[in-house]
N, C-alpha and C. Protein backbone atom coordinates (compact mmCIF):
# COMPACT_ATOMS: atom_id res chain seq x y z
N UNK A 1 49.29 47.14 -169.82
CA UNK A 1 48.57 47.52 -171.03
C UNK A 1 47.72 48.76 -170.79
N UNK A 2 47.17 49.01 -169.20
CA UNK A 2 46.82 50.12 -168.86
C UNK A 2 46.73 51.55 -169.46
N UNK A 3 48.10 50.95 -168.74
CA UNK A 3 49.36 52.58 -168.66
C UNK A 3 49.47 53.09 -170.26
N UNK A 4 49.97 52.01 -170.60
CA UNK A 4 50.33 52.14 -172.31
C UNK A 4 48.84 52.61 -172.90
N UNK A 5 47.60 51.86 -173.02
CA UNK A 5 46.59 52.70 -173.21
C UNK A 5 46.30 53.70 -173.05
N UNK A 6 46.57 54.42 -171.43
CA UNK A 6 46.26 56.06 -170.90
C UNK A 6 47.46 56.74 -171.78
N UNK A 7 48.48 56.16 -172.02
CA UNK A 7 49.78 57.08 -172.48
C UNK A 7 49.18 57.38 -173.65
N UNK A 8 48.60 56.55 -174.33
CA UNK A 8 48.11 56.63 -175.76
C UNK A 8 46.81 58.00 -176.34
N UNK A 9 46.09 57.60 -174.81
CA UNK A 9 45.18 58.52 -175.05
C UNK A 9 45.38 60.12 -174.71
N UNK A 10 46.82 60.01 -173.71
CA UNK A 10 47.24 61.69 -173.51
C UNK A 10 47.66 61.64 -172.15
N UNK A 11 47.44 60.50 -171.00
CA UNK A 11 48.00 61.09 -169.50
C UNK A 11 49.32 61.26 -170.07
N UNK A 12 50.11 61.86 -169.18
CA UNK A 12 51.86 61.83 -169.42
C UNK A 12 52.29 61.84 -167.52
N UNK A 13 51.35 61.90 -166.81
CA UNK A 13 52.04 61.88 -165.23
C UNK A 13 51.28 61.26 -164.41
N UNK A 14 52.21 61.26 -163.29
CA UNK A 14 52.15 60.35 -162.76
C UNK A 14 50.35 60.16 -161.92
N UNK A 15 49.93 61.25 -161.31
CA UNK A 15 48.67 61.33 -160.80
C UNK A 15 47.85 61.19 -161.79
N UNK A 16 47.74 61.34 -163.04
CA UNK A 16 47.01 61.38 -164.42
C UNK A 16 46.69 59.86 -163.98
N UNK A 17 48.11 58.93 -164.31
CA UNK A 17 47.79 57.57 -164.17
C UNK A 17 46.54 56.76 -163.09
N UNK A 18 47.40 57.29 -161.92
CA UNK A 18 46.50 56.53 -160.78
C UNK A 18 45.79 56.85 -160.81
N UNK A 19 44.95 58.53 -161.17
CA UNK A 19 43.48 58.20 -161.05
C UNK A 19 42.76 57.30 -161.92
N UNK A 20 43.39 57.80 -163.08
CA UNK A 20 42.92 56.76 -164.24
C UNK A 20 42.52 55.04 -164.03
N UNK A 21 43.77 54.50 -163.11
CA UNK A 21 43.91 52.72 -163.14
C UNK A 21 43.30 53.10 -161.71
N UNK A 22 43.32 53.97 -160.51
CA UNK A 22 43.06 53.30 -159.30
C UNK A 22 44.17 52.05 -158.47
N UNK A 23 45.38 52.27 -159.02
CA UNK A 23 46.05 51.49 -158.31
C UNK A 23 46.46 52.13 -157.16
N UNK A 24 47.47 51.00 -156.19
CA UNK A 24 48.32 52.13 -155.33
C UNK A 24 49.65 52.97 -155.68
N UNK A 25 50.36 53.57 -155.40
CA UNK A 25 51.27 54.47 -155.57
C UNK A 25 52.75 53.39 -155.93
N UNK A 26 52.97 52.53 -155.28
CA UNK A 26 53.89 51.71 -155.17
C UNK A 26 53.75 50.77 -156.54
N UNK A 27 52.89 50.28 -156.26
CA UNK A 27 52.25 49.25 -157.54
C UNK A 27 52.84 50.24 -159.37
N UNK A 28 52.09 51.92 -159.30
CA UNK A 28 52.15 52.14 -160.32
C UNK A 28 53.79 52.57 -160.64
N UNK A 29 54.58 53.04 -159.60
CA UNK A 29 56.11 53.51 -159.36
C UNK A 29 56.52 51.78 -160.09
N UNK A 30 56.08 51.31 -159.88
CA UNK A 30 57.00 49.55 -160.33
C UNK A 30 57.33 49.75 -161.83
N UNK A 31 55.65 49.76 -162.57
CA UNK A 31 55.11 49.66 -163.16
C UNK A 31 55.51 50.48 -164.25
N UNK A 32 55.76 51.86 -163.91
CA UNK A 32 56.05 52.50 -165.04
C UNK A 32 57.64 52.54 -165.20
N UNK A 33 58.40 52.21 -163.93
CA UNK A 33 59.61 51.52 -163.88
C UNK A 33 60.14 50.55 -164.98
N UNK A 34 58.98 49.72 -165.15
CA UNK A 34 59.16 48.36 -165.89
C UNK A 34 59.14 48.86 -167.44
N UNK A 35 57.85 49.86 -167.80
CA UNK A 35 57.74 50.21 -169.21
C UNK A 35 59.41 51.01 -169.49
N UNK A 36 59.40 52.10 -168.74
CA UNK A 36 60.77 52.89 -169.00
C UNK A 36 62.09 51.67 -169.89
N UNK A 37 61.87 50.89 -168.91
CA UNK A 37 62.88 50.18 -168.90
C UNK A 37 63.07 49.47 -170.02
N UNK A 38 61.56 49.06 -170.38
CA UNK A 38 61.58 47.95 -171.62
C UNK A 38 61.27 48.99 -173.29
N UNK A 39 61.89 50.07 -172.73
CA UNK A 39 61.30 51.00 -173.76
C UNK A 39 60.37 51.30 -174.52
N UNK A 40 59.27 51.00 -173.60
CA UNK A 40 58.48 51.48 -174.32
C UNK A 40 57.49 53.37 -173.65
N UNK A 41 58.23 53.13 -172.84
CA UNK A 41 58.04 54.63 -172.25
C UNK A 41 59.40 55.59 -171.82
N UNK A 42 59.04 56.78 -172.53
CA UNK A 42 60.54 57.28 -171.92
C UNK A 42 60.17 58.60 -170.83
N UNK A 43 60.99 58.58 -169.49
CA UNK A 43 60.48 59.62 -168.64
C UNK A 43 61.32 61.00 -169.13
N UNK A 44 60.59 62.18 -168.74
CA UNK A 44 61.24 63.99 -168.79
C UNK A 44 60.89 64.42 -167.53
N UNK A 45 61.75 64.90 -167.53
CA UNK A 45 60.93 65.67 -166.04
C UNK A 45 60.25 67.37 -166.34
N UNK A 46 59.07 67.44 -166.06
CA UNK A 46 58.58 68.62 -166.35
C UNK A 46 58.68 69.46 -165.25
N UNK A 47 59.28 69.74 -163.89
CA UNK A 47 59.29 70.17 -162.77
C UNK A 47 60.84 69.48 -162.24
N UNK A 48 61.49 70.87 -161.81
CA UNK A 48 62.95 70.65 -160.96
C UNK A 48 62.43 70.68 -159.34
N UNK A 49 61.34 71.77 -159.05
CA UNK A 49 61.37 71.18 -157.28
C UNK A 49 59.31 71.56 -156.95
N UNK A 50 59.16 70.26 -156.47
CA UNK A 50 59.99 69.21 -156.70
C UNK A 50 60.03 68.31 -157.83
N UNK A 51 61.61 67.49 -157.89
CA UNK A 51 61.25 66.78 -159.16
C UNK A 51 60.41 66.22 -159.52
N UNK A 52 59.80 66.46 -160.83
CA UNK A 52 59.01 65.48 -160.98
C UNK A 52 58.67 65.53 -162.88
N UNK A 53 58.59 64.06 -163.01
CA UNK A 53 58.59 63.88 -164.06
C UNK A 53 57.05 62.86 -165.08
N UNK A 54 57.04 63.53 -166.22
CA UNK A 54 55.84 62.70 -167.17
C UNK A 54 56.51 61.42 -167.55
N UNK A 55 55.71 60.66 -168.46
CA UNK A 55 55.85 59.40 -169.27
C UNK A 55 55.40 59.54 -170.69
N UNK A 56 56.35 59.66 -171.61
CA UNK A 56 55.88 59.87 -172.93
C UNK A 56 55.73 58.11 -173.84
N UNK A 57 55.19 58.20 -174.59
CA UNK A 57 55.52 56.94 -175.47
C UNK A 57 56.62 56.98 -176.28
N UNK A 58 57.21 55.79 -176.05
CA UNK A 58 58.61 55.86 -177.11
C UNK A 58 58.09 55.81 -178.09
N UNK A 59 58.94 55.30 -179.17
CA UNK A 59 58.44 54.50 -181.13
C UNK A 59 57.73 53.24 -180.56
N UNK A 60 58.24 52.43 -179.79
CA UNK A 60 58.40 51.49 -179.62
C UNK A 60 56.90 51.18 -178.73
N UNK A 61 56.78 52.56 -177.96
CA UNK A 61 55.43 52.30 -177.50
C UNK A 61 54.23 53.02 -178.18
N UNK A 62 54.31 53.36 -179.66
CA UNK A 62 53.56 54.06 -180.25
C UNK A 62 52.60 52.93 -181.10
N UNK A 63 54.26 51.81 -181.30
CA UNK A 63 53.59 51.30 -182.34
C UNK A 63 53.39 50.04 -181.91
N UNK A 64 53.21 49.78 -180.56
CA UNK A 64 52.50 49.21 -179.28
C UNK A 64 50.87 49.08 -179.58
N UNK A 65 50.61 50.69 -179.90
CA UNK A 65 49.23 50.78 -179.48
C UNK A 65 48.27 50.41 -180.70
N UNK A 66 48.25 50.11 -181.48
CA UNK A 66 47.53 49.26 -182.74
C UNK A 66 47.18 48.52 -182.30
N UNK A 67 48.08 47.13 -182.03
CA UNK A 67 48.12 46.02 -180.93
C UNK A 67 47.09 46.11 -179.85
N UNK A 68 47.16 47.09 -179.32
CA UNK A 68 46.22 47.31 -178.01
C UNK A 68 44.92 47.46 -178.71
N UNK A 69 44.49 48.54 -179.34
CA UNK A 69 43.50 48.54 -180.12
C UNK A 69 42.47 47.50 -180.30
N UNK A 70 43.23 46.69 -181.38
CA UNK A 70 42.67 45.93 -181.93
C UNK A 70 42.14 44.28 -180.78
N UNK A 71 43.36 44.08 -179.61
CA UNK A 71 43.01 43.29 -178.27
C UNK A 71 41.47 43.86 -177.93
N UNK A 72 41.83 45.22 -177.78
CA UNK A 72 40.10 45.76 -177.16
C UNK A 72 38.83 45.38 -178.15
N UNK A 73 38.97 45.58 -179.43
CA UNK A 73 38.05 45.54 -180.16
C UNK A 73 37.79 43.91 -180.27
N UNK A 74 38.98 42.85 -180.10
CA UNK A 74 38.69 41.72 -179.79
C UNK A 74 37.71 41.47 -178.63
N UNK A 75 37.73 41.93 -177.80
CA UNK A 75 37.58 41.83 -176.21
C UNK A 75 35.98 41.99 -176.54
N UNK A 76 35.67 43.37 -177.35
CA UNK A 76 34.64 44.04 -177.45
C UNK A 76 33.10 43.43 -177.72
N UNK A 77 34.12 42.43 -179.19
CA UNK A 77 33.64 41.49 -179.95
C UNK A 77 33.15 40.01 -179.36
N UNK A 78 33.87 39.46 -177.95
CA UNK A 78 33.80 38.07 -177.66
C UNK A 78 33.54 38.10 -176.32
N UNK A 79 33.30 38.89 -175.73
CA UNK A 79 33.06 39.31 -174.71
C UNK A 79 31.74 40.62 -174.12
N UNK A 80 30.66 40.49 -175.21
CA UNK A 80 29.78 41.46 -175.05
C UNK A 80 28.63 41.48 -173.89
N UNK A 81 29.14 40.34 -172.99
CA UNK A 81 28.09 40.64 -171.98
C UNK A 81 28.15 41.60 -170.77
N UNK A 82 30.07 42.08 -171.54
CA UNK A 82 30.09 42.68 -170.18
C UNK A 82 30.02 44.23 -170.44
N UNK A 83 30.37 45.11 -169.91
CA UNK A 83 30.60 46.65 -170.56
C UNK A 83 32.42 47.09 -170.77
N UNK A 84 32.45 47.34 -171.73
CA UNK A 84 34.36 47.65 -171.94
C UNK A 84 34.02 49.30 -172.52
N UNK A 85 35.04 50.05 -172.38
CA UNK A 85 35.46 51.45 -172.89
C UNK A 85 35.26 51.12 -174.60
N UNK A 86 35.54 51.94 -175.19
CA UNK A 86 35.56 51.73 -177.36
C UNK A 86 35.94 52.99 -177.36
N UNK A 87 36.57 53.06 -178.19
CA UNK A 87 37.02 54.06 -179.63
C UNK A 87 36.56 55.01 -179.94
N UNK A 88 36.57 56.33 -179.73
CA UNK A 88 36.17 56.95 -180.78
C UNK A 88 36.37 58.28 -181.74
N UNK A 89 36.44 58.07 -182.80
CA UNK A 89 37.06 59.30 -183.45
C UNK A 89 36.52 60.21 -182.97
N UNK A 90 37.98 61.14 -182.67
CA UNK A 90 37.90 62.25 -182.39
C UNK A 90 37.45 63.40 -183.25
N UNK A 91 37.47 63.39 -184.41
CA UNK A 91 37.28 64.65 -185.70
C UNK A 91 36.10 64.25 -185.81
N UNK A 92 35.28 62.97 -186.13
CA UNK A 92 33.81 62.29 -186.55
C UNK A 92 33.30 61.77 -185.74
N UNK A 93 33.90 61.94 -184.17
CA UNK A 93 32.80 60.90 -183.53
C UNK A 93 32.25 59.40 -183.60
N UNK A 94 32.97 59.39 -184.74
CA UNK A 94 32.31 57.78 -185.37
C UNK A 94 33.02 56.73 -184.38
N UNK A 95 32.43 55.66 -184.28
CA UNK A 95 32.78 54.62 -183.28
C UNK A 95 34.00 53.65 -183.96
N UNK A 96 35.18 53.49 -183.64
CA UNK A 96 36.34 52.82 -184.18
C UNK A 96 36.05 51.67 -184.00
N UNK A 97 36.14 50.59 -185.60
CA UNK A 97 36.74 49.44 -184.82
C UNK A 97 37.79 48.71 -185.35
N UNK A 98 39.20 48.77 -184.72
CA UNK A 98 40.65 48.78 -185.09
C UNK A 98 40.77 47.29 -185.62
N UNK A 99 41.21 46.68 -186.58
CA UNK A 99 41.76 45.62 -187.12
C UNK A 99 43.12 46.10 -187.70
N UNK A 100 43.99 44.83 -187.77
CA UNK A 100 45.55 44.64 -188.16
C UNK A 100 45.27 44.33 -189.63
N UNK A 101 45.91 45.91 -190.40
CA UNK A 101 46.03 44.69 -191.54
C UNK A 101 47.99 44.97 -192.57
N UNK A 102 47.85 44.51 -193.36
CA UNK A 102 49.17 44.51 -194.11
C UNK A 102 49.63 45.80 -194.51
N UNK A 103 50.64 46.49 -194.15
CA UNK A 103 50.82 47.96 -194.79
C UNK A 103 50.97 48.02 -195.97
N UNK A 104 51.26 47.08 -197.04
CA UNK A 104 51.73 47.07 -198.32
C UNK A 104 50.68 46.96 -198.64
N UNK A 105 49.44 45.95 -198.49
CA UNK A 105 48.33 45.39 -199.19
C UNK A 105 47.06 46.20 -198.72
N UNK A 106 47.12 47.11 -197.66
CA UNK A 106 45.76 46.87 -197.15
C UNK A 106 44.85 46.25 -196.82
N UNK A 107 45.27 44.91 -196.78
CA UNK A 107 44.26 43.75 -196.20
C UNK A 107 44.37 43.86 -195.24
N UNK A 108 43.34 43.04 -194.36
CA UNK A 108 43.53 42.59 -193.02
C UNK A 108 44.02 41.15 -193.04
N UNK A 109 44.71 41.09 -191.59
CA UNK A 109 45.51 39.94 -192.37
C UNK A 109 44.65 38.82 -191.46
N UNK A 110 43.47 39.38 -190.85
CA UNK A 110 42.91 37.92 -190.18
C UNK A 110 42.12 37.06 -191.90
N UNK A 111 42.30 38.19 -192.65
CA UNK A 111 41.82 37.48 -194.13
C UNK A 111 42.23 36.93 -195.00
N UNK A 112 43.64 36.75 -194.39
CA UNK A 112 44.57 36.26 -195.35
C UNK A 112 45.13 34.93 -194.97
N UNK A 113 45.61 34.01 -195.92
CA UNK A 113 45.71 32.84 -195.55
C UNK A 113 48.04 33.37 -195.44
N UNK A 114 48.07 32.52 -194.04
CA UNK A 114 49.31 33.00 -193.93
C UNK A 114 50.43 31.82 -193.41
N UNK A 115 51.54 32.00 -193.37
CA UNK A 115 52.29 31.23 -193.07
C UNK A 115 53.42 31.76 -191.96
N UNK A 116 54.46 30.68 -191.23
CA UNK A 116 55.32 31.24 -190.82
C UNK A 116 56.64 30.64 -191.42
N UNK A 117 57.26 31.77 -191.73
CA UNK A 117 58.52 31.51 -192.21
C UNK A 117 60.04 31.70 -191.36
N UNK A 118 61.15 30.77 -190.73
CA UNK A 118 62.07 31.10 -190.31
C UNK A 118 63.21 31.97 -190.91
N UNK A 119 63.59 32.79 -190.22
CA UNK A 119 64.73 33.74 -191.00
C UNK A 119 65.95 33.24 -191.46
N UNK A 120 66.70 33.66 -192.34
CA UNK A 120 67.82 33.01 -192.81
C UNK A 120 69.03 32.93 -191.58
N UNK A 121 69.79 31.89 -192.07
CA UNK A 121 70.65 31.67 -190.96
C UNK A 121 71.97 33.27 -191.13
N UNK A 122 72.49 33.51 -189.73
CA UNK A 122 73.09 35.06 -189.74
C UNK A 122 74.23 34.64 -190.23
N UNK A 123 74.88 35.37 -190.89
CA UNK A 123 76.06 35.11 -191.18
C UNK A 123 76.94 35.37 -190.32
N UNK A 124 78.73 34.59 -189.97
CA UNK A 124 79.06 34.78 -189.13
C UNK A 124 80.11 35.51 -189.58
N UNK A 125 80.81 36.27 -188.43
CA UNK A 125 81.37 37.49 -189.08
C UNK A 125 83.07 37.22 -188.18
């Protein structure tokens, strides 16, 4: 969730990362191995010698980061004894605090009374 956070905020390489998390070299090589893979990061290489390549966010890891967001602002919220990073707009400065809500409605949907519904059975072809 790190990685995906720093990707969010602008690292794209690989030293960007580790200073950022402080892991070891091996640990973060796994790691961004694993995102590539699960698509939510896709690698380029910005350098032929030696190779070497950034980490961009896919779609998939763009629309990842809401999700993350709003975990932190949970965290922020239920967890205030400790000190966590926050949000903040970049154009206003103003201090973010990210909630999920419905794209159609504009609600938030922790306000909404909700259900779960199973999908129709697939048709077989």
């Amino acid at each position: 969730m790190m990685i995906l956070r720093d990707a969010g905020l602008g690292l794209s390489r690989f030293d960007e990362f580790q200073k950022s998390l402080g892991i070891a070299p091996n640990i973060l090589t796994r790691r961004l191995a694993m995102l590539v893979d699960q698509g939510l990061l896709k690698r380029r290489q910005y350098c032929d010698r030696p190779p070497r390549d950034e980490f961009m966010l896919t779609d998939a890891g763009q629309d990842y980061l809401p999700i993350l967001h709003a975990l932190g602002a949970w965290t922020q919220r239920h967890f205030a004894d400790r000190q966590f990073s926050f949000l903040v707009d970049t154009q206003t400065d103003a201090l973010v605090e990210p909630v999920i809500v419905d794209r159609a409605t504009g609600r938030p949907t922790g306000d909404m009374a909700l259900r779960l519904e199973e999908p129709p059975p697939r048709k077989e072809e």
